[in-house]
N, C-alpha and C. Protein backbone atom coordinates (compact mmCIF):
# COMPACT_ATOMS: atom_id res chain seq x y z
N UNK A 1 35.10 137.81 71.27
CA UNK A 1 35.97 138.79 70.67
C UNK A 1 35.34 140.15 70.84
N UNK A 2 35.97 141.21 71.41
CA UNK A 2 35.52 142.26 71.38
C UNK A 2 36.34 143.55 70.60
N UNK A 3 35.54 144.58 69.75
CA UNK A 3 36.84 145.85 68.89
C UNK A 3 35.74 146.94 69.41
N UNK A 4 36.93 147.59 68.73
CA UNK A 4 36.15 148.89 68.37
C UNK A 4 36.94 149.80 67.17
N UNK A 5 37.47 149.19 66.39
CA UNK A 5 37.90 149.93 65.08
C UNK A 5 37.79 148.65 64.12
N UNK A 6 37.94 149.55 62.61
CA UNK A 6 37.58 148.24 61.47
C UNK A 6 38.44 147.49 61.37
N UNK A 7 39.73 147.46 61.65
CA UNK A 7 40.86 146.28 62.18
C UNK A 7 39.84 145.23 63.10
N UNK A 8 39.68 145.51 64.05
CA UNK A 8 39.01 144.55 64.71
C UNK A 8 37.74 143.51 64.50
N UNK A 9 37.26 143.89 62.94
CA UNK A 9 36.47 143.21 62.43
C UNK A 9 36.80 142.43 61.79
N UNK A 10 37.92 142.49 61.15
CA UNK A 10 38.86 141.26 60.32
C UNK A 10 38.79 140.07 61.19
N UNK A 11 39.36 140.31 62.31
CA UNK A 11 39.72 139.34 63.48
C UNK A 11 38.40 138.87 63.64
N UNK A 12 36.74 139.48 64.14
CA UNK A 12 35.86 138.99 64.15
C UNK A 12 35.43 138.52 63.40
N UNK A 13 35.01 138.65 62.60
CA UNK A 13 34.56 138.26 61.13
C UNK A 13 35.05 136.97 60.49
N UNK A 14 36.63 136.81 60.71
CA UNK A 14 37.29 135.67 60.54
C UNK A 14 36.85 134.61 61.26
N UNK A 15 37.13 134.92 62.48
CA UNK A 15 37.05 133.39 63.85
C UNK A 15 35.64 133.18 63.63
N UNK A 16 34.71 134.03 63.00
CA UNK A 16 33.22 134.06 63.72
C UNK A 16 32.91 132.95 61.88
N UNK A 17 34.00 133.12 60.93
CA UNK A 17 33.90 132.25 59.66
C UNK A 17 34.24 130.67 60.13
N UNK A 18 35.83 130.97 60.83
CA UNK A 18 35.62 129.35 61.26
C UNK A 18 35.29 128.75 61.72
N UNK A 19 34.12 129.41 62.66
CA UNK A 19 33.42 128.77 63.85
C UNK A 19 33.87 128.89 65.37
N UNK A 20 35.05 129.56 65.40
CA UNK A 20 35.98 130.08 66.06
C UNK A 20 35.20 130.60 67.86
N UNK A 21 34.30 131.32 66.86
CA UNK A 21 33.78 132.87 67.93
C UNK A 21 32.45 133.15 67.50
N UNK A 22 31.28 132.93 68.55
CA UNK A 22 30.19 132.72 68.10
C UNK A 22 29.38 134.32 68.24
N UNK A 23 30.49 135.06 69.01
CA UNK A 23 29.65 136.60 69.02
C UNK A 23 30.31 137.64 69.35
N UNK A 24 30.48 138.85 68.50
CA UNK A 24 31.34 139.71 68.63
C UNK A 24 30.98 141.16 69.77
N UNK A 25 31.42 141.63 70.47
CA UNK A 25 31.35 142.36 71.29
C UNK A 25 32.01 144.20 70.80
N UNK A 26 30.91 144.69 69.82
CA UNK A 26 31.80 145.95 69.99
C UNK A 26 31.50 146.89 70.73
N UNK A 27 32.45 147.64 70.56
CA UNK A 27 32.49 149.41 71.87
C UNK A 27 31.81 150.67 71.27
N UNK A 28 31.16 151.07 72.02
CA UNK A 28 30.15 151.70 71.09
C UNK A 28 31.05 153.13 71.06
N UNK A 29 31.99 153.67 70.38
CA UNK A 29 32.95 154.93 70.04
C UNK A 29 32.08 155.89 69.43
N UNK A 30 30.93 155.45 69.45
CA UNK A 30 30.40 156.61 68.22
C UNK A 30 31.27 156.84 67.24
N UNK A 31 31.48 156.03 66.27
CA UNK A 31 32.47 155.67 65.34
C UNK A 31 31.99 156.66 64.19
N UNK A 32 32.55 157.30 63.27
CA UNK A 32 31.77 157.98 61.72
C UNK A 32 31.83 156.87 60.99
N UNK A 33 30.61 156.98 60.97
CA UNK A 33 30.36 155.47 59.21
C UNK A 33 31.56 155.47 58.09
N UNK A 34 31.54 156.75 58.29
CA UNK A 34 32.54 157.30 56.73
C UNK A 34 33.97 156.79 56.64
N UNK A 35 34.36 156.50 58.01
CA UNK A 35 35.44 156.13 58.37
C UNK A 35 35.95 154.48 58.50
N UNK A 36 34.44 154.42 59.11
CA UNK A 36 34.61 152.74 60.26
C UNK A 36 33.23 152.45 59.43
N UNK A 37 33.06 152.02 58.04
CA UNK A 37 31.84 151.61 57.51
C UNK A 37 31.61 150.36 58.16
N UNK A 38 32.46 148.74 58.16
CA UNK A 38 32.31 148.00 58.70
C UNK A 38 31.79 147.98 59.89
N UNK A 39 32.31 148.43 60.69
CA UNK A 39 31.74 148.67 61.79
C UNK A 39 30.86 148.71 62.32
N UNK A 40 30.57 150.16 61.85
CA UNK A 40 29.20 151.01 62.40
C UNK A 40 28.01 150.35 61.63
N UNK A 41 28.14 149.56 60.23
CA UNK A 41 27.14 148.92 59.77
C UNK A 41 27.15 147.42 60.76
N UNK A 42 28.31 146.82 61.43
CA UNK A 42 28.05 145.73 62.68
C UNK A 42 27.15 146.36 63.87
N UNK A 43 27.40 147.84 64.14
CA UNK A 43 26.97 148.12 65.25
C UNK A 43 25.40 148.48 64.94
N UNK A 44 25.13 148.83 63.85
CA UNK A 44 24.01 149.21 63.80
C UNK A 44 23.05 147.29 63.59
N UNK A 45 23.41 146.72 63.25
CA UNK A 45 22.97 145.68 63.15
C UNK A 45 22.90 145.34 64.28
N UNK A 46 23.62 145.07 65.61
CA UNK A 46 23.48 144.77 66.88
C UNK A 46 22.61 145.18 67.49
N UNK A 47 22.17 147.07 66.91
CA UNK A 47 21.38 147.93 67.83
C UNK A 47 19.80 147.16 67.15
N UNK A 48 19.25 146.82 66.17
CA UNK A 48 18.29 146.61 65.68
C UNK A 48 17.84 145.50 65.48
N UNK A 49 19.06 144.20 65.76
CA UNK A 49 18.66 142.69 65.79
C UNK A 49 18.57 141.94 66.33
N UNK A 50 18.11 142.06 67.99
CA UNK A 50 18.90 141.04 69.04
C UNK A 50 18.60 139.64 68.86
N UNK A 51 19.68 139.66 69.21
CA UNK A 51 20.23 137.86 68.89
C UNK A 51 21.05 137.45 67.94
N UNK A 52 21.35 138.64 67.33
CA UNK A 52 22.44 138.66 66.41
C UNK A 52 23.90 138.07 66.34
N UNK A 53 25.10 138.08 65.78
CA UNK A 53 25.76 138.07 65.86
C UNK A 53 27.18 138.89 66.40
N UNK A 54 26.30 140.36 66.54
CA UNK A 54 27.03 141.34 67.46
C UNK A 54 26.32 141.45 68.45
N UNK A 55 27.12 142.32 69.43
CA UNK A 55 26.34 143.02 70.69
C UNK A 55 27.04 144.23 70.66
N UNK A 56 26.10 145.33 70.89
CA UNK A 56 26.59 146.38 71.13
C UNK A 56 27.10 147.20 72.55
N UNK A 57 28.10 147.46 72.86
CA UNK A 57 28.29 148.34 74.42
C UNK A 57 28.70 149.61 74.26
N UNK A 58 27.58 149.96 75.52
CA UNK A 58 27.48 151.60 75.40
C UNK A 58 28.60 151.83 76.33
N UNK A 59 29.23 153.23 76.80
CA UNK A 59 30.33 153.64 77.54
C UNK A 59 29.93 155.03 77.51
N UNK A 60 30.32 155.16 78.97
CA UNK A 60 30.22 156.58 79.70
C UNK A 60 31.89 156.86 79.47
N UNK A 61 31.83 158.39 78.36
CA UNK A 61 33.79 158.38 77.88
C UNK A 61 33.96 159.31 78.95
N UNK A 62 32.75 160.21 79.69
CA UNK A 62 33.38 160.97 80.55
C UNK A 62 34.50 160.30 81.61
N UNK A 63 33.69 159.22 82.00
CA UNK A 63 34.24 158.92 83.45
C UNK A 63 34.95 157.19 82.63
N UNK A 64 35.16 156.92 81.89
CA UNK A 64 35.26 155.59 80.94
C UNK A 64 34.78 154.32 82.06
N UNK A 65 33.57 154.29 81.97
CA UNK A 65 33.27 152.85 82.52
C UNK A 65 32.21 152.58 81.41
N UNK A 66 32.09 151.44 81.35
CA UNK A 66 30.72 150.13 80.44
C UNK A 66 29.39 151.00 80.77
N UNK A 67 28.17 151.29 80.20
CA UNK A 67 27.00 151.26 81.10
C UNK A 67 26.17 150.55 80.65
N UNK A 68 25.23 150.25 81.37
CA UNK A 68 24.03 149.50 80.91
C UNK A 68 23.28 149.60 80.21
N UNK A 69 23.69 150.33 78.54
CA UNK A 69 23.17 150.02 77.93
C UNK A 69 24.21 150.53 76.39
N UNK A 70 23.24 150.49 75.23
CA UNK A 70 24.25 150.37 74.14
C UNK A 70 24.51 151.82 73.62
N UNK A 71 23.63 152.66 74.77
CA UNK A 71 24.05 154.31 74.20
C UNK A 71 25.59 154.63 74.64
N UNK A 72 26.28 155.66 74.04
CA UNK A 72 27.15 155.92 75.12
C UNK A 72 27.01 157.69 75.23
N UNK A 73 27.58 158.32 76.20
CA UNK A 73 27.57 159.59 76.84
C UNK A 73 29.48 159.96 76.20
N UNK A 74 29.10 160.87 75.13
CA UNK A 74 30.03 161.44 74.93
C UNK A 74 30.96 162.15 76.03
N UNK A 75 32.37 163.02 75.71
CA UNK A 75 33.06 163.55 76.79
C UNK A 75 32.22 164.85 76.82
N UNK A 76 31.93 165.73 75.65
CA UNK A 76 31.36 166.80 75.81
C UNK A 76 29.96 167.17 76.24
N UNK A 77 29.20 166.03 76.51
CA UNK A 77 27.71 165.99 76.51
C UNK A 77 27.26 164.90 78.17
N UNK A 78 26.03 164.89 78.31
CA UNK A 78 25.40 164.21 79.02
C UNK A 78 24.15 163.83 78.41
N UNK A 79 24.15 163.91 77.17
CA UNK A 79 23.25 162.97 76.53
C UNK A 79 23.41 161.39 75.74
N UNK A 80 23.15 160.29 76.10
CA UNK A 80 23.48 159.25 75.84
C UNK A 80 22.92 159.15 74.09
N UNK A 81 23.97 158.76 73.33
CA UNK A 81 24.12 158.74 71.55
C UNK A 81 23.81 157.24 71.37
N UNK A 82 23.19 157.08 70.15
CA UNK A 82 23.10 155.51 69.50
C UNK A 82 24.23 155.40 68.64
N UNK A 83 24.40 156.07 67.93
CA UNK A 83 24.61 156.63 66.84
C UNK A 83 25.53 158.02 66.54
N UNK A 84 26.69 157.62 65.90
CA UNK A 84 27.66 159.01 65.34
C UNK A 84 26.47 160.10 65.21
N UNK A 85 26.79 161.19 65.55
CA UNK A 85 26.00 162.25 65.02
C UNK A 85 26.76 163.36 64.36
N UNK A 86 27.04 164.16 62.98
CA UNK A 86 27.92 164.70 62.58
C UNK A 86 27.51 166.14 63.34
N UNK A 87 28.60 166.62 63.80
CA UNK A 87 28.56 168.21 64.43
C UNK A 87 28.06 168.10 65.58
């Protein structure tokens, strides 16, 4: 199962209760906690636990492809983010 908004954790969270879905795949949006608490508390757990129950994917939004790793490269920047950063 893969999301990237807190809708999409219901769905994970569920299947991953019934045994359903053994690992969730989110998109790393640089999400605001404030917004997407679920979430960004899944994603941050992915970034700090491997072997977890999430995985985190990073994305280049300039050009929108996957990259190899769990940072992603905002549209306005060329610096790869872990993590929402406010401002």
């Amino acid at each position: 199962m893969c999301g990237d908004a807190e809708s999409d954790m219901d769905v994970m969270t569920d299947w991953m209760g019934q045994g359903d879905t053994k690992l969730g795949l989110i998109l790393n949006h640089l999400r605001d906690p404030n917004r997407y608490p679920r979430l960004c508390l899944a994603a941050r757990e992915a970034a700090t636990r491997p072997g977890g129950r999430f995985l985190l994917q990073g994305l280049n939004k300039r050009t929108g492809i996957f990259r190899p790793a769990q940072t992603t490269i905002p549209e306005n920047s060329e610096r790869p983010l872990l993590f929402f950063e406010n401002g």
